[in-house]
Protein backbone atom coordinates (compact mmCIF):
# COMPACT_ATOMS: atom_id res chain seq x y z
CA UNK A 1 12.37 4.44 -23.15
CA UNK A 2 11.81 6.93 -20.43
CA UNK A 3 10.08 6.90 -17.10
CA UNK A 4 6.64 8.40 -18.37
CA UNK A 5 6.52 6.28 -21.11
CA UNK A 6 7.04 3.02 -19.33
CA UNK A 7 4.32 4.33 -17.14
CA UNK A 8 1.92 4.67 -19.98
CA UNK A 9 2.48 1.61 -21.14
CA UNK A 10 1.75 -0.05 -18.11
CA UNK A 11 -1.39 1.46 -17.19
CA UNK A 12 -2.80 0.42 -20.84
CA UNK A 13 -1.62 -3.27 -20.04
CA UNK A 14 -3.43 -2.89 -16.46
CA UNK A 15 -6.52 -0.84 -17.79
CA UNK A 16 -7.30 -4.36 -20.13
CA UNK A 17 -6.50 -6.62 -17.39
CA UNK A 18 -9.02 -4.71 -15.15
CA UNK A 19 -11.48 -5.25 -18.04
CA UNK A 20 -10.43 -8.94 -18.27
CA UNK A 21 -11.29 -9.38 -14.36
CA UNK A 22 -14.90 -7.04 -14.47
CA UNK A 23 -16.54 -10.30 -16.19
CA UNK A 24 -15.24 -11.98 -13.86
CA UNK A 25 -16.51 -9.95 -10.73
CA UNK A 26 -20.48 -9.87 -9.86
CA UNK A 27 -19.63 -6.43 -8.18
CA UNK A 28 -19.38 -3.16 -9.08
CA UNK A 29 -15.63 -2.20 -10.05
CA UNK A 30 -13.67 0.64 -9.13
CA UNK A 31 -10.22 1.71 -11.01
CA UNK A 32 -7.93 4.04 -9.12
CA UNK A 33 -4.25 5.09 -10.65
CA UNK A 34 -1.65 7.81 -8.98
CA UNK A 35 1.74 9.00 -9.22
CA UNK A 36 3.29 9.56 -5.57
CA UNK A 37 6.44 9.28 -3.44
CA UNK A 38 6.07 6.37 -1.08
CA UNK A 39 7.97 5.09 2.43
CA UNK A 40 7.05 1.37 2.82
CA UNK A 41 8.07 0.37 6.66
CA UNK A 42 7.86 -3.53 7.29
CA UNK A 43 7.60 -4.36 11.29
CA UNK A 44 7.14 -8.13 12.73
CA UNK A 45 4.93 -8.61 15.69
CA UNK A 46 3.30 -11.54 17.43
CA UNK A 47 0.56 -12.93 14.97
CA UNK A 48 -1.99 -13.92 17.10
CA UNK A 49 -4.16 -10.58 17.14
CA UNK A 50 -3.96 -10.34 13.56
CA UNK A 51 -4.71 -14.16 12.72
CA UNK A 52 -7.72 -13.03 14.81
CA UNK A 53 -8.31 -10.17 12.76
CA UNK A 54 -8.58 -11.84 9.54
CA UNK A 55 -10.73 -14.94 10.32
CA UNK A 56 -10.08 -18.65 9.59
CA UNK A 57 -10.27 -17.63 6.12
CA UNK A 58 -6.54 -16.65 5.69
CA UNK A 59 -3.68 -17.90 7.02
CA UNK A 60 -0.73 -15.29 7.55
CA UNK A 61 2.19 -15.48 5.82
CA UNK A 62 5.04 -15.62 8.83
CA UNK A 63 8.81 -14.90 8.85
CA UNK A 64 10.44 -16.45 11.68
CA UNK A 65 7.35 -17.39 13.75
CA UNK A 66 6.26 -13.30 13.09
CA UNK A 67 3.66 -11.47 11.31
CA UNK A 68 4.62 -9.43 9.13
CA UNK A 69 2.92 -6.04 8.63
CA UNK A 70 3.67 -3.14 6.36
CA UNK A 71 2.73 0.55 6.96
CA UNK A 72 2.77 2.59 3.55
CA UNK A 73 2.60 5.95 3.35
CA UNK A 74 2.18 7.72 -0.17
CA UNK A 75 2.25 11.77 -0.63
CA UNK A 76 0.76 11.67 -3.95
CA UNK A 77 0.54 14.54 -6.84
CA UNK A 78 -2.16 13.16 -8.65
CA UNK A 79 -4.93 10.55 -7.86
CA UNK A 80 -7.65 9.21 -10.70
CA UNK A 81 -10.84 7.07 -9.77
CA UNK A 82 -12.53 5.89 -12.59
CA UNK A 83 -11.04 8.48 -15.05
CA UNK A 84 -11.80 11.41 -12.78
CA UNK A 85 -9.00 13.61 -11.32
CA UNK A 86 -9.66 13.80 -7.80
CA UNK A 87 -6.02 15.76 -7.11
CA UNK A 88 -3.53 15.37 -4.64
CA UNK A 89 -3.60 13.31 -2.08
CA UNK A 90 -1.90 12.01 1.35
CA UNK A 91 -2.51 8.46 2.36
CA UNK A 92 -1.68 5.98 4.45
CA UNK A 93 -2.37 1.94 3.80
CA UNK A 94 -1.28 -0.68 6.97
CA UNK A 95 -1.43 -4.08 6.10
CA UNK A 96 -0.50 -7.92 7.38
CA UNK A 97 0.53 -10.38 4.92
CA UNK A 98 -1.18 -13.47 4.26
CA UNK A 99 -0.45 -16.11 1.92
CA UNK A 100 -1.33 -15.95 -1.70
CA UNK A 101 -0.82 -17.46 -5.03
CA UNK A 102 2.96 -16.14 -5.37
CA UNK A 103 2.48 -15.71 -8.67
CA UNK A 104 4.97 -13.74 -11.16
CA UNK A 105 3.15 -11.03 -13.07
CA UNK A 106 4.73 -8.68 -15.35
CA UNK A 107 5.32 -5.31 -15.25
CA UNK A 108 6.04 -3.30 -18.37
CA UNK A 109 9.28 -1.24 -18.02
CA UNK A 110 10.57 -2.79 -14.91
CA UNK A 111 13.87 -4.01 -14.57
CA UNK A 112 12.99 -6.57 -11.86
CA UNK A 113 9.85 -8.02 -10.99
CA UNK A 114 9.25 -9.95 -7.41
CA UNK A 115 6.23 -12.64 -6.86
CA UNK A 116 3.15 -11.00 -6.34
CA UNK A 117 2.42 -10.29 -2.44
CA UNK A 118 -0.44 -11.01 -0.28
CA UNK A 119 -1.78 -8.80 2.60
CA UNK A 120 -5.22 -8.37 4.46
CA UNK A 121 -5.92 -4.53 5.03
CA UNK A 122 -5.53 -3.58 8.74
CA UNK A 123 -6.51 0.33 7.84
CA UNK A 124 -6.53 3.15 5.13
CA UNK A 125 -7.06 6.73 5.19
CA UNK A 126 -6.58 9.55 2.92
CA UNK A 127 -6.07 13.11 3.27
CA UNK A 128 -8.21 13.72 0.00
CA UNK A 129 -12.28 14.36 1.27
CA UNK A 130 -13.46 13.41 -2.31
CA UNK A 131 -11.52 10.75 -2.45
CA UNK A 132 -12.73 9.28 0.96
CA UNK A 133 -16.89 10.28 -0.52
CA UNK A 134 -15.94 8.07 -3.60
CA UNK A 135 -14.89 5.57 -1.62
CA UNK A 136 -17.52 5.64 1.55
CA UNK A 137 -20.56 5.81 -1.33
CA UNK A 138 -19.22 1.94 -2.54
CA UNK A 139 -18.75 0.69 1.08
CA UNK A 140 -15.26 1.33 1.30
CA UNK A 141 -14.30 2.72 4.65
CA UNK A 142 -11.28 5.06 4.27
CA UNK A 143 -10.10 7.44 7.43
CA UNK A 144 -9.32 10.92 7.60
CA UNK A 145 -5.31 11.61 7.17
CA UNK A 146 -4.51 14.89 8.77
CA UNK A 147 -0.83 15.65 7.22
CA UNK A 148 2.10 13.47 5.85
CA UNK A 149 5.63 15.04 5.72
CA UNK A 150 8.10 12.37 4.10
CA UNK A 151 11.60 13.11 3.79
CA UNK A 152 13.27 13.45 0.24
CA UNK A 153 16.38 11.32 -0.74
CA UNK A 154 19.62 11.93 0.96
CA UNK A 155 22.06 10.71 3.70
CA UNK A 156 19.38 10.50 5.91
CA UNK A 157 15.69 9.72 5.58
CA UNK A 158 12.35 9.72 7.45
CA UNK A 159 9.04 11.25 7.75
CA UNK A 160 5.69 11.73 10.27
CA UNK A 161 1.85 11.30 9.70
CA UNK A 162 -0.86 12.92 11.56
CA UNK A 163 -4.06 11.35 12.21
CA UNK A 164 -7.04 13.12 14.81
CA UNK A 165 -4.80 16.23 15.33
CA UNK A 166 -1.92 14.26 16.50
CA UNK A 167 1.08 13.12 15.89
CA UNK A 168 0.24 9.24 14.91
CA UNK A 169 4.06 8.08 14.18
CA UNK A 170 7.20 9.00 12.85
CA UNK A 171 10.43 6.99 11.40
CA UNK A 172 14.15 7.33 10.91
CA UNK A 173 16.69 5.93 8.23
CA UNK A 174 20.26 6.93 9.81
CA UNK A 175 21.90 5.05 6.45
CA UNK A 176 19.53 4.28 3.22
CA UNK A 177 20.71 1.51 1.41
CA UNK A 178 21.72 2.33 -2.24
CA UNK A 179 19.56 0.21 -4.86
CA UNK A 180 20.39 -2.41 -7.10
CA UNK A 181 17.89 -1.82 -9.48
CA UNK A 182 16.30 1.39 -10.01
CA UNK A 183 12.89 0.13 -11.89
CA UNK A 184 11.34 -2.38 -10.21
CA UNK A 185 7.62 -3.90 -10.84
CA UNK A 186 5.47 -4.56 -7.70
CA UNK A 187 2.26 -6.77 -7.78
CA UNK A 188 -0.07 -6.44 -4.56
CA UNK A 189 -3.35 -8.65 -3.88
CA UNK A 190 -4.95 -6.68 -1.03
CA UNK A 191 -8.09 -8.45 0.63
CA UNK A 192 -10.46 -6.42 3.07
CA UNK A 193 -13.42 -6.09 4.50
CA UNK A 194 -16.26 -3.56 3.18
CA UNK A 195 -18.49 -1.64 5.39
CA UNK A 196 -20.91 -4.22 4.92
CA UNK A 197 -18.29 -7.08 6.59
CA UNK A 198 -17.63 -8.77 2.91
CA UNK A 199 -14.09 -8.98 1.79
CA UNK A 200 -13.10 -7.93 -1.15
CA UNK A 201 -10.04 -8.11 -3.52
CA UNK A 202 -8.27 -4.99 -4.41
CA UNK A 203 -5.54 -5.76 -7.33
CA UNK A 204 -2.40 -3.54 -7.69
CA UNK A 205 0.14 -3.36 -10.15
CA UNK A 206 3.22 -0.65 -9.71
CA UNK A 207 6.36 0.33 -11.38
CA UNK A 208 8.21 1.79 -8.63
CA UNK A 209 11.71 3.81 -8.84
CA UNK A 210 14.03 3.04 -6.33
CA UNK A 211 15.14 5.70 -4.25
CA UNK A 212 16.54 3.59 -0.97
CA UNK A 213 16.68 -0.13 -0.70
CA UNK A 214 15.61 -1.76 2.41
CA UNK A 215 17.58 -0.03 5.29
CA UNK A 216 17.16 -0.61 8.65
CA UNK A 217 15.32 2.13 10.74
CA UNK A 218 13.10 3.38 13.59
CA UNK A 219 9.52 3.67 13.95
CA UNK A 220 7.72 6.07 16.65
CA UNK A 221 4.12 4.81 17.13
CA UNK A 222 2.03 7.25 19.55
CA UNK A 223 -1.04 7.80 21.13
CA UNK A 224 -3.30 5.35 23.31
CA UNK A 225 -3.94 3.04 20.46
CA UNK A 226 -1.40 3.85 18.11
CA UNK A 227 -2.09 3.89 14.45
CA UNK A 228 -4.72 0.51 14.57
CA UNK A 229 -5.01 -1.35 17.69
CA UNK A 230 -3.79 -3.99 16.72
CA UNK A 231 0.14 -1.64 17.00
CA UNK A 232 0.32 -0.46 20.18
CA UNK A 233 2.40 2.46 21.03
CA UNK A 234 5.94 1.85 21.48
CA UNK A 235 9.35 1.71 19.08
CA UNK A 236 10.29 -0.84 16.67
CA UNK A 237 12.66 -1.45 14.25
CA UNK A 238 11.96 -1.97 10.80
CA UNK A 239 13.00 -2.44 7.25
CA UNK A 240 12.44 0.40 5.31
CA UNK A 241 12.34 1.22 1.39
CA UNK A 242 11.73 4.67 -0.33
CA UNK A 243 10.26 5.45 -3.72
CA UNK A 244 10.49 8.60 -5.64
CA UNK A 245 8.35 8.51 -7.13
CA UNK A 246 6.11 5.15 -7.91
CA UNK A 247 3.64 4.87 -10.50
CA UNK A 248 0.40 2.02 -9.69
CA UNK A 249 -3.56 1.17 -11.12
CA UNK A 250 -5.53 -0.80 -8.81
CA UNK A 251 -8.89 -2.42 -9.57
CA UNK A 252 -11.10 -2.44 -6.71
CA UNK A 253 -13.88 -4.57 -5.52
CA UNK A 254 -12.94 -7.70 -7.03
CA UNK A 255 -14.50 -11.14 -5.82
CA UNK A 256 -12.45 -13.07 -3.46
CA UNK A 257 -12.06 -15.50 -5.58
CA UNK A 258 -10.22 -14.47 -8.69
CA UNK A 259 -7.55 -15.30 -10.22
């Protein structure tokens, strides 16, 4: 069974389970699916600005005393939202994990499958105008994304995003980290807040091909305020895996509390 067809698959298995979860959900439901190359960069930092970000509500999910937030950056060759193409697309998704149910869902066509992870949504942008009107017209707030330029597999690996004209941060793999599987599923609950101030529960399910395992880099973050507050300018190392290219349908605007 090839790539493509393990990808079809899957998004028929996700497409019912977003049905399942719509009678669950007393809001409106969005359904978003893409096919993109992806750098996920993992960073720890003190945790009390983000416990204070995301209320008494959630409790992060620390390693070592740290929160731990992921920056994911996806240069994407097709984007759908509710059936319609919106095209390509350049995004960029920061989060802070939090805990969750740790559940193990399946994914069709993956070799390995890790517990589903939990994150609260520190910012997301897109490159993609309709994309960001689809979004802002159901109270999702999604930023401009000037430019993403990721580096494509090889003995050395990075990339740079551009947000307000500038230069927002840039990373560097000096030695990727071969894979030990090269299909893997991933399972996301992503919790954030609307423009309204209600959090919601965006559901992802990916099958992901492997490109570079987690490898130690370097990550650039520039400007007065870096890419959220919450990051201030400075360099960090961080744990970084590559995907070329990953395959994912999310449904959007789910009630807290599914399950």
């Amino acid at each position: 069974m090839n790539a493509l067809t393990k990808l079809m698959i899957t998004v028929i298995a996700i497409v019912l389970l977003g049905r399942h979860v719509q009678a669950q959900s007393q809001r409106p439901l969005m359904y978003a699916s893409r096919e993109c190359n992806e750098y996920a960069m993992e960073l720890r930092l003190d945790p009390r600005p983000f416990q204070d970000f995301v209320g008494p509500d959630f409790s992060l999910a620390l390693m070592e005393g740290k929160a731990r937030v992921v920056i994911v950056v996806h240069d994407c060759s097709q984007l759908w939202i509710d059936g319609y193409n919106l095209g390509p697309a350049q995004e960029v998704r920061v989060w802070v994990a939090i805990r969750g149910l740790d559940d193990v869902r399946p994914v069709v066509g993956a070799e390995q499958t890790p517990p589903t992870r939990t994150w609260f949504t520190l910012f997301e942008g897109s490159s993609n105008s309709r994309v960001r009107e689809v979004k802002t017209a159901a109270v999702i707030a999604e930023r401009p994304v000037d430019s993403v330029f990721l580096d494509s597999p090889g003995p050395r690996q990075g990339g740079r995003v551009y947000l307000n004209g500038n230069l927002a941060f840039s990373w560097r793999v000096p030695s990727p980290v071969a894979p030990s599987a090269r299909l893997i599923g991933l399972n996301h609950d992503v919790y954030r807040r609307d423009s309204t101030g209600s959090v919601v529960l965006n559901r992802i399910q990916a099958l992901m091909h492997v490109s570079a395992d987690s490898s130690p880099g370097t990550l650039k973050v520039m400007g007065r305020e870096g890419v959220v507050p919450l990051i201030s300018p400075g360099t960090y190392p961080v744990s970084v895996r590559m995907f070329f290219p990953m395959w994912s349908r999310a449904t959007l605007g789910l009630s807290p509390g599914t399950h």
